[in-house]
Protein backbone atom coordinates (compact mmCIF):
# COMPACT_ATOMS: atom_id res chain seq x y z
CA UNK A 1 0.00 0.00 0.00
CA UNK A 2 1.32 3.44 -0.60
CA UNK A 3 0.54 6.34 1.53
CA UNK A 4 -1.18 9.50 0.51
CA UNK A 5 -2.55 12.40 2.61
CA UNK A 6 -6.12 12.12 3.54
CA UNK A 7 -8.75 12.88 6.31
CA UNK A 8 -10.07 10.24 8.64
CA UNK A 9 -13.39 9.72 7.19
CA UNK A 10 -17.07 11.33 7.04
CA UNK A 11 -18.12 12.38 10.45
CA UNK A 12 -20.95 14.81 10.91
CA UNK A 13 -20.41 17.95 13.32
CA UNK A 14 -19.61 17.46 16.76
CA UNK A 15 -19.54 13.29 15.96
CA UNK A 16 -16.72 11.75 17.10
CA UNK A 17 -14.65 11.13 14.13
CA UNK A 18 -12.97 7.98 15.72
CA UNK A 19 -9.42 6.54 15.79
CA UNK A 20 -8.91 7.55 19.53
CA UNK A 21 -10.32 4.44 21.29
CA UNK A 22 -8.60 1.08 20.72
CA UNK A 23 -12.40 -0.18 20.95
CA UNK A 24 -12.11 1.68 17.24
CA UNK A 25 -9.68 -1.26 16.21
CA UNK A 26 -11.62 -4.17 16.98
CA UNK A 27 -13.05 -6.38 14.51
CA UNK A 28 -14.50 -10.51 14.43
CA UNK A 29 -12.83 -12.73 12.57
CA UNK A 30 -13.79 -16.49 12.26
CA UNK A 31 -11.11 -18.21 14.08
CA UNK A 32 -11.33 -20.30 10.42
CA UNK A 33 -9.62 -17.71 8.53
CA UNK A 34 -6.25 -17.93 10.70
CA UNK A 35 -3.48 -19.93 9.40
CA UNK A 36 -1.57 -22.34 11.23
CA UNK A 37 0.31 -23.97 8.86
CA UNK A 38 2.57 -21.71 5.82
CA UNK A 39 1.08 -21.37 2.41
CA UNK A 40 3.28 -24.55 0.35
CA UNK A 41 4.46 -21.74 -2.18
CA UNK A 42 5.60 -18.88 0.17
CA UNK A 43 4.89 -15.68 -2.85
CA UNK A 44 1.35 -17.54 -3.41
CA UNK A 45 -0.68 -15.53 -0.64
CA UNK A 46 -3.44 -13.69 -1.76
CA UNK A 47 -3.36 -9.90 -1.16
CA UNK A 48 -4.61 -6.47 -1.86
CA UNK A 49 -3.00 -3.45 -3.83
CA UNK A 50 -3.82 -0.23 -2.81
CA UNK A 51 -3.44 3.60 -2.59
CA UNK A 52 -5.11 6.48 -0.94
CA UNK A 53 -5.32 7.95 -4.13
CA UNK A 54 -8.62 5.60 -4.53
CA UNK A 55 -11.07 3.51 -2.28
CA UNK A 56 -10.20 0.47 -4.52
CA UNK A 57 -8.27 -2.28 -3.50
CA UNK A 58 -7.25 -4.40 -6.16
CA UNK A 59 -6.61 -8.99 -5.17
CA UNK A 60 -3.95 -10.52 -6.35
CA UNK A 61 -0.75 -12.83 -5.66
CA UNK A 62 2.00 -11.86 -3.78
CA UNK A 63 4.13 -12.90 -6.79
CA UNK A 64 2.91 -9.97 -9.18
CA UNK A 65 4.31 -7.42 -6.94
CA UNK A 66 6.73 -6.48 -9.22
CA UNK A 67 4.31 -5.88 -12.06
CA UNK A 68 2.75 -3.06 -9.55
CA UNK A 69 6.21 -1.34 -9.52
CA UNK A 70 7.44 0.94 -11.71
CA UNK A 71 11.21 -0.59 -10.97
CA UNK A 72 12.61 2.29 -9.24
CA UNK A 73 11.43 1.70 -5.61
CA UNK A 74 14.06 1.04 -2.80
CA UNK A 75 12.38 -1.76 -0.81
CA UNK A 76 13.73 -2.09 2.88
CA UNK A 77 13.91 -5.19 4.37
CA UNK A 78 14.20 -6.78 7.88
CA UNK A 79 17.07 -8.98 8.10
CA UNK A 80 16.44 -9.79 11.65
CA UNK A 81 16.67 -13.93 12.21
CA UNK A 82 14.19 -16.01 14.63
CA UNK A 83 15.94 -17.95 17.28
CA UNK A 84 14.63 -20.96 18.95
CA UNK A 85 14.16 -18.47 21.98
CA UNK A 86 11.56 -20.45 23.51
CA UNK A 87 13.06 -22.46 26.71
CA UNK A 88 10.56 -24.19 28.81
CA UNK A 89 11.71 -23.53 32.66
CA UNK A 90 11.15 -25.09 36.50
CA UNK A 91 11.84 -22.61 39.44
CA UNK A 92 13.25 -24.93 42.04
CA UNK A 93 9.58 -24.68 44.16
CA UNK A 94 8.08 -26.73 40.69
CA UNK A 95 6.41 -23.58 39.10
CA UNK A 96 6.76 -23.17 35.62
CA UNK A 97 8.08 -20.44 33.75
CA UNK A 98 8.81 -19.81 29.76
CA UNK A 99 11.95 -17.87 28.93
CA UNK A 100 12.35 -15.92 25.51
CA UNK A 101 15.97 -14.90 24.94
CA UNK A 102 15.76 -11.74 23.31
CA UNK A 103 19.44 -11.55 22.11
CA UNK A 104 23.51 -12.68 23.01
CA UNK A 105 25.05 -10.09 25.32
CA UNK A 106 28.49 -12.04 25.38
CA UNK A 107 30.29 -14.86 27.46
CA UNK A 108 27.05 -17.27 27.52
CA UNK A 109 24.65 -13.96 29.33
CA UNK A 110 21.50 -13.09 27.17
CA UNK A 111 19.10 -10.56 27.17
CA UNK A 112 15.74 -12.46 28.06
CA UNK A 113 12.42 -12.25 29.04
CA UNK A 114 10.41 -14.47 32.02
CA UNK A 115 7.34 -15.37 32.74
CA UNK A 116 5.68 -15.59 34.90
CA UNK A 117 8.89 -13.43 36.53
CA UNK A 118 6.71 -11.81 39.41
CA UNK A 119 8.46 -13.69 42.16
CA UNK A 120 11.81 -14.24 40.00
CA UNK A 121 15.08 -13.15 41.89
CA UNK A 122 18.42 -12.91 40.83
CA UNK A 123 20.86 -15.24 41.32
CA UNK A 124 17.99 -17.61 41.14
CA UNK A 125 18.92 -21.04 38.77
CA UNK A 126 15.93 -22.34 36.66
CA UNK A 127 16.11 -26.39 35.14
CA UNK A 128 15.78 -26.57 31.81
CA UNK A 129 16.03 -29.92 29.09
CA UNK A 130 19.86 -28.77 29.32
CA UNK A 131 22.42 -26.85 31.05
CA UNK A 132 20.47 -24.70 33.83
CA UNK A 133 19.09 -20.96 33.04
CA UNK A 134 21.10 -18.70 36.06
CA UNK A 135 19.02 -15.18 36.72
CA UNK A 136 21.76 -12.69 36.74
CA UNK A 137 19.83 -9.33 37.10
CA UNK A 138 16.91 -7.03 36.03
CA UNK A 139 17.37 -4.96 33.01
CA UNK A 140 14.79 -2.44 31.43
CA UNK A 141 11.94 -4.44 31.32
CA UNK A 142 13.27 -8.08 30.98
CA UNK A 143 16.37 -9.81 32.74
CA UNK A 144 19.79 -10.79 32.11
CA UNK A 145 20.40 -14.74 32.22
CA UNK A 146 23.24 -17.20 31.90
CA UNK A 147 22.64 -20.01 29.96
CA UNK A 148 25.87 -20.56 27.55
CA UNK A 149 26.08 -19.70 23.93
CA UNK A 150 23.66 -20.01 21.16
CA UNK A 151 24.88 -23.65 20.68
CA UNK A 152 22.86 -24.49 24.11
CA UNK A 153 19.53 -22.67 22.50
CA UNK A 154 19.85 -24.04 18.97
CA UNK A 155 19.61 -27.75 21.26
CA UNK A 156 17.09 -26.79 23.61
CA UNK A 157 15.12 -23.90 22.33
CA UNK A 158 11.78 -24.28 20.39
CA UNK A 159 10.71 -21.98 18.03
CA UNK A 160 8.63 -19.06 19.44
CA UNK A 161 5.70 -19.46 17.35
CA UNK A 162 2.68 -16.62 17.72
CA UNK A 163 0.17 -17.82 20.37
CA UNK A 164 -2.47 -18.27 17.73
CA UNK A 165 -0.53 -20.65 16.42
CA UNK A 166 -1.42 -24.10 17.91
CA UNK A 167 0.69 -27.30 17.67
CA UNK A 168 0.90 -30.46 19.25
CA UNK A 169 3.26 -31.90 21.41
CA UNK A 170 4.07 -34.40 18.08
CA UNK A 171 4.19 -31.61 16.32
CA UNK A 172 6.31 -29.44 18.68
CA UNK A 173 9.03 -32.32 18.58
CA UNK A 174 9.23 -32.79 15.09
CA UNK A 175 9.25 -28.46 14.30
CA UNK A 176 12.12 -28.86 11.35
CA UNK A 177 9.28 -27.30 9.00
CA UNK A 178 8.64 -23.87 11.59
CA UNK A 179 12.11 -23.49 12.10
CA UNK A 180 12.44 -23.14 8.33
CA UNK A 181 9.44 -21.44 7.18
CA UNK A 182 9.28 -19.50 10.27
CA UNK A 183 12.17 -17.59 8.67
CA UNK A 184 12.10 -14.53 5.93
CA UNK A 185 14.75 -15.26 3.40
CA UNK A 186 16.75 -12.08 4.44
CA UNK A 187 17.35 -13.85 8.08
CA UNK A 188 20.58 -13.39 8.99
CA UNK A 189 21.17 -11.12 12.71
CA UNK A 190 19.89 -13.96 14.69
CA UNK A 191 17.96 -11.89 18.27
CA UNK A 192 13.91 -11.68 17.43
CA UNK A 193 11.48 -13.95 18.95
CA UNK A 194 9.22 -13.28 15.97
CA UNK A 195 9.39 -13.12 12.27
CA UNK A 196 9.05 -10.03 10.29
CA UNK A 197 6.13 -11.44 9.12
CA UNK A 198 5.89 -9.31 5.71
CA UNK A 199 9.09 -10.86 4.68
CA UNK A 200 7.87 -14.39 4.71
CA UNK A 201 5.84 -14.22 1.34
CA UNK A 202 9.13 -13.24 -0.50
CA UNK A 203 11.01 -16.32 -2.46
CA UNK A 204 14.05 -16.36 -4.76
CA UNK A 205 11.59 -15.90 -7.78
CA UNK A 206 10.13 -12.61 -6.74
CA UNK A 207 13.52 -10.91 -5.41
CA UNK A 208 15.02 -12.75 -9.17
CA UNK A 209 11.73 -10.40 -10.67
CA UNK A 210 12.08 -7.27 -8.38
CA UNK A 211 16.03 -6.80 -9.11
CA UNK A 212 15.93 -7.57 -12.92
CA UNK A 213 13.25 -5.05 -13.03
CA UNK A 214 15.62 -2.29 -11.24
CA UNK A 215 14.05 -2.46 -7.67
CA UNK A 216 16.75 -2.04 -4.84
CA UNK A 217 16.69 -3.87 -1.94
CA UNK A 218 18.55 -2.93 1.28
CA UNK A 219 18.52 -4.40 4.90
CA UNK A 220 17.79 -3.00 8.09
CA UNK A 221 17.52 -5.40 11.40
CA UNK A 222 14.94 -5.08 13.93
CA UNK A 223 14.89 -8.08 16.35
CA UNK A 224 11.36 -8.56 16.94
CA UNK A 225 9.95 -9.18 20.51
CA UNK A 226 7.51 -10.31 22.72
CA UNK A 227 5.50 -7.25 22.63
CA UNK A 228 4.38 -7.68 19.32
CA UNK A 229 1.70 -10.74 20.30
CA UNK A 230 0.41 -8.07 23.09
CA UNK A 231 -2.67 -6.36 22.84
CA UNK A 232 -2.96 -2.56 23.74
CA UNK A 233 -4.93 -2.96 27.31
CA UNK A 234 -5.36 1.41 27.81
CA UNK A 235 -8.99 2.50 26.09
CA UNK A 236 -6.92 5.64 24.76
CA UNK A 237 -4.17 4.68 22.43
CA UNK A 238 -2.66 7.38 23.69
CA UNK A 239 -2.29 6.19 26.86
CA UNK A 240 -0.31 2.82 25.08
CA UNK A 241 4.10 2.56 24.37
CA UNK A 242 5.07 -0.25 22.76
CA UNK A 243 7.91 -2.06 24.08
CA UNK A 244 11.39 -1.21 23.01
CA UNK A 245 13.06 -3.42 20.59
CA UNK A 246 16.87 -3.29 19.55
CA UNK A 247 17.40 -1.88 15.62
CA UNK A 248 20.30 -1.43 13.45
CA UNK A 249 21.03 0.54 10.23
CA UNK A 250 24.12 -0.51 8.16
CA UNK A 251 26.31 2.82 6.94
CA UNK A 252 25.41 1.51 3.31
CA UNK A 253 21.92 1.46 3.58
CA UNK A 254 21.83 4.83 4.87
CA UNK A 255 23.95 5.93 1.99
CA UNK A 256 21.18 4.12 -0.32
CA UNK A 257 18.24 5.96 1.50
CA UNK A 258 19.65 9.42 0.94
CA UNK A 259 20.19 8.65 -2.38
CA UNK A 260 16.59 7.41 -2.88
CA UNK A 261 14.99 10.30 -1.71
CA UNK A 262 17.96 12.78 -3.57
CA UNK A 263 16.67 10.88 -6.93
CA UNK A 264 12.83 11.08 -6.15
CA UNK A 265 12.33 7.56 -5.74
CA UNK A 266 9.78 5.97 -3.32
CA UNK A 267 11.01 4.09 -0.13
CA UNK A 268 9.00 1.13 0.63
CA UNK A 269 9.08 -0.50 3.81
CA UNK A 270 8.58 -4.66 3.75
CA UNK A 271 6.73 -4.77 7.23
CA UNK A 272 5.83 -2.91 10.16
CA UNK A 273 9.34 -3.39 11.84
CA UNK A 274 10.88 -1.55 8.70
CA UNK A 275 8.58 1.20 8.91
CA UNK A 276 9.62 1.67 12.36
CA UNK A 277 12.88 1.39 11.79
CA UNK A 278 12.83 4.31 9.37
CA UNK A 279 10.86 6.36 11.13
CA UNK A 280 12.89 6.30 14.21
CA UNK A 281 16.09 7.21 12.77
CA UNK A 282 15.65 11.31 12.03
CA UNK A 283 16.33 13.06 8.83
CA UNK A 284 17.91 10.77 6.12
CA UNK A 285 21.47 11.42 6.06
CA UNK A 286 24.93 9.31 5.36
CA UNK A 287 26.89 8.34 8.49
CA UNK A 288 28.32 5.27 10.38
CA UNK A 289 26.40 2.38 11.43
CA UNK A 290 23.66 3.53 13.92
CA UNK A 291 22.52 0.53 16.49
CA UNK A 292 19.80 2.00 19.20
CA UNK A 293 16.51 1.28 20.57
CA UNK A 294 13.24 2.42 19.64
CA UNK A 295 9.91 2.31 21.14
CA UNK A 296 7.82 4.36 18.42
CA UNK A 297 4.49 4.34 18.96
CA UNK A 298 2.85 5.44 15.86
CA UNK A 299 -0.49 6.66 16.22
CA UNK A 300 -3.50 8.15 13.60
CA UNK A 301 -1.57 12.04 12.84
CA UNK A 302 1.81 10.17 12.41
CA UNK A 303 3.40 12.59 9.77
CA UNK A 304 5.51 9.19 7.88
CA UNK A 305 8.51 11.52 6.53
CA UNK A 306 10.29 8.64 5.63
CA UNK A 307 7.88 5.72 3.77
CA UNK A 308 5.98 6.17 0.91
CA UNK A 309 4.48 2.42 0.54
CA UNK A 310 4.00 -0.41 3.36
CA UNK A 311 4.10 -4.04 2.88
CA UNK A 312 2.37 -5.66 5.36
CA UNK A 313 0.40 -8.52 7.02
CA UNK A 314 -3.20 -8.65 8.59
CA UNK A 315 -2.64 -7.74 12.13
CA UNK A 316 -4.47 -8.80 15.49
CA UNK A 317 -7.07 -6.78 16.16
CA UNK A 318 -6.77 -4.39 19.11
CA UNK A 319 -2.69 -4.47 18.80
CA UNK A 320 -0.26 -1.97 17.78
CA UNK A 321 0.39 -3.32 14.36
CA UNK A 322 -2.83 -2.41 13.27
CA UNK A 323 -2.99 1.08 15.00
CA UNK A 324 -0.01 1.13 12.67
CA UNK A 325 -1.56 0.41 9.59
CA UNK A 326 -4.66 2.67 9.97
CA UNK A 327 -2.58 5.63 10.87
CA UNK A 328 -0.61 4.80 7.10
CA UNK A 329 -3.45 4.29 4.91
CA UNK A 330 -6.59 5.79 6.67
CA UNK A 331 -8.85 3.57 9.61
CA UNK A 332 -12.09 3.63 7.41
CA UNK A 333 -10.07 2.44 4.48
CA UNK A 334 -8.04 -0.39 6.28
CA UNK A 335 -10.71 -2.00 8.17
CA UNK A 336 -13.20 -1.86 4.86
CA UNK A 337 -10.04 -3.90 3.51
CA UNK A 338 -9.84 -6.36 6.31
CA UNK A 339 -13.49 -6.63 5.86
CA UNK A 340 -13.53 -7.47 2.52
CA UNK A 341 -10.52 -10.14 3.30
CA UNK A 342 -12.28 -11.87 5.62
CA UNK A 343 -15.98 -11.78 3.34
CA UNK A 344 -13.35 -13.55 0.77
CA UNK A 345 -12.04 -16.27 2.81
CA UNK A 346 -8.16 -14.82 3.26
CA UNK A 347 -5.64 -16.50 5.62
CA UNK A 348 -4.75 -14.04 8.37
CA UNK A 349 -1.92 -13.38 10.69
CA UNK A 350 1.81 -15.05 10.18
């Protein structure tokens, strides 16, 4: 979708024009429509093209993207890779507790995050399948743990699949496929808990069709994490910050975005993480390598000085993600599209 300005919608005087509640992001959707298993062709999902410019919204594969471009775009990616954060935990007392390491601080410690961590101390050993999981200290708003280096999580780590995503235990010991497809091409800075989920309908043909048509493609890393699966709880949006996740910007891709917008050429974000990536980094300009945090909260009045088209998922209702989305294309527009998704049977979510 690319990104025009436009008002809200078609509220009468003194009616509330909506956008401020989060009850204004809620929708049903037929627990049918989300997918639990990846599509067997990953550039075969159905989706919409669209534009402010018009109300229309136009199906079709993934794979024709780069028949929608005119082949001067810069498309920015997230190269962020999924671990097998997951560890499944027993305090000493028997009470269970999931840990999701967030990313490698050096000599075996990790950046992680517990729960339930409530009654978690430090210095506190948990059991795990393997070597134990040590509680070092609180950090920001997770923990630092020992546990060894990523060896120890690649043996004993699952794959830190969405909650909407069921599996059995069978299936949870056999997960070769979800550690594979669970993965965008561009995976390579291993440290999110979740996949870039935009990235995952790109294959070798489509990047093969985008670059021979003059597209460029550049990589920023994001590592996704546990905050994306949670809903915004505060009726006032507001009143909601997202959590802050860990980014990166390579000196050569900021080189390539100052070129892009020197030349006139639209920047395209692949996914939500991209967008936020870009938007948290200030006025394009050439420089070293920036690494940072960001906890952007972008919210309906979001001016976007740095994205001109969005490549994106269907998102939970109520969550961030889709705050996200309506304050890019319009609210009226994006629900009507999510609407008309679900009337025509779409797979939703990762």
């Amino acid at each position: 979708m690319t990104r025009m300005t436009r008002t809200e919608g078609n509220s009468l005087p003194g009616e509330r024009a909506g956008g401020d509640l989060i009850s204004d992001y809620d929708f049903d959707l037929p627990a049918r429509l989300v997918a639990q298993h990846p599509a067997e062709v990953r550039s075969s999902s159905r989706c919409y093209f669209c534009t402010q410019a018009s109300s229309d919204a136009t199906e079709a594969p993934f794979h024709s993207i780069a028949d929608r471009l005119r082949g001067d775009e810069l498309l920015v990616v997230n190269d962020t890779r999924v671990l097998p954060a997951r560890i499944r935990c027993r305090r000493s007392s028997g009470g269970a507790v999931e840990a999701f390491m967030l990313r490698p601080l050096g000599a075996g410690r990790w950046q992680a995050w517990l729960s339930p961590s409530r009654r978690i101390k430090a210095g506190e050993c948990l059991e795990t399948s393997g070597p134990p999981l040590t509680v070092i200290e609180r950090r920001g708003s997770g923990w630092v743990v020992d546990l060894g280096p990523e060896e120890v999580l690649e043996k004993i780590g699952e794959v830190p699949l969405p909650p909407y995503i069921h599996r059995t235990e069978e299936e949870l010991r056999q997960d070769g496929l979800d550690r594979e497809r669970y993965q965008t091409i561009f995976a390579h800075h291993g440290g999110a808990v979740a996949a870039p989920t935009a990235g995952l309908h790109f294959d070798e043909t489509v990047i093969e069709k985008l670059q021979s048509k003059g597209v460029q493609i550049v990589r920023v890393t994001l590592h996704v994490g546990p905050g994306t699966f949670r809903p915004i709880e505060a009726d006032v949006i507001q009143d909601h910050r997202v959590d802050p996740e860990w980014f990166s910007v390579s000196s050569e891709t900021r080189s390539a975005l100052v070129k892009a917008r020197d030349d006139g050429r639209k920047i395209i974000a692949v996914g939500t993480t991209s967008l936020r990536v870009l938007e948290s980094i200030g006025p394009f300009k050439a420089g070293p390598d920036i690494e940072s945090e960001t906890d952007l909260t972008i919210l309906p009045g979001h001016p976007f000085d740095h994205v001109d088209g969005l490549i994106t998922n269907f998102h939970l209702p109520r969550s961030s993600l889709l705050v996200l989305v309506c304050s890019f294309l319009g609210r009226i527009e994006t629900l009507s599209i999510y609407q008309r998704a679900i009337e025509a049977g779409f797979r939703f979510y990762s």
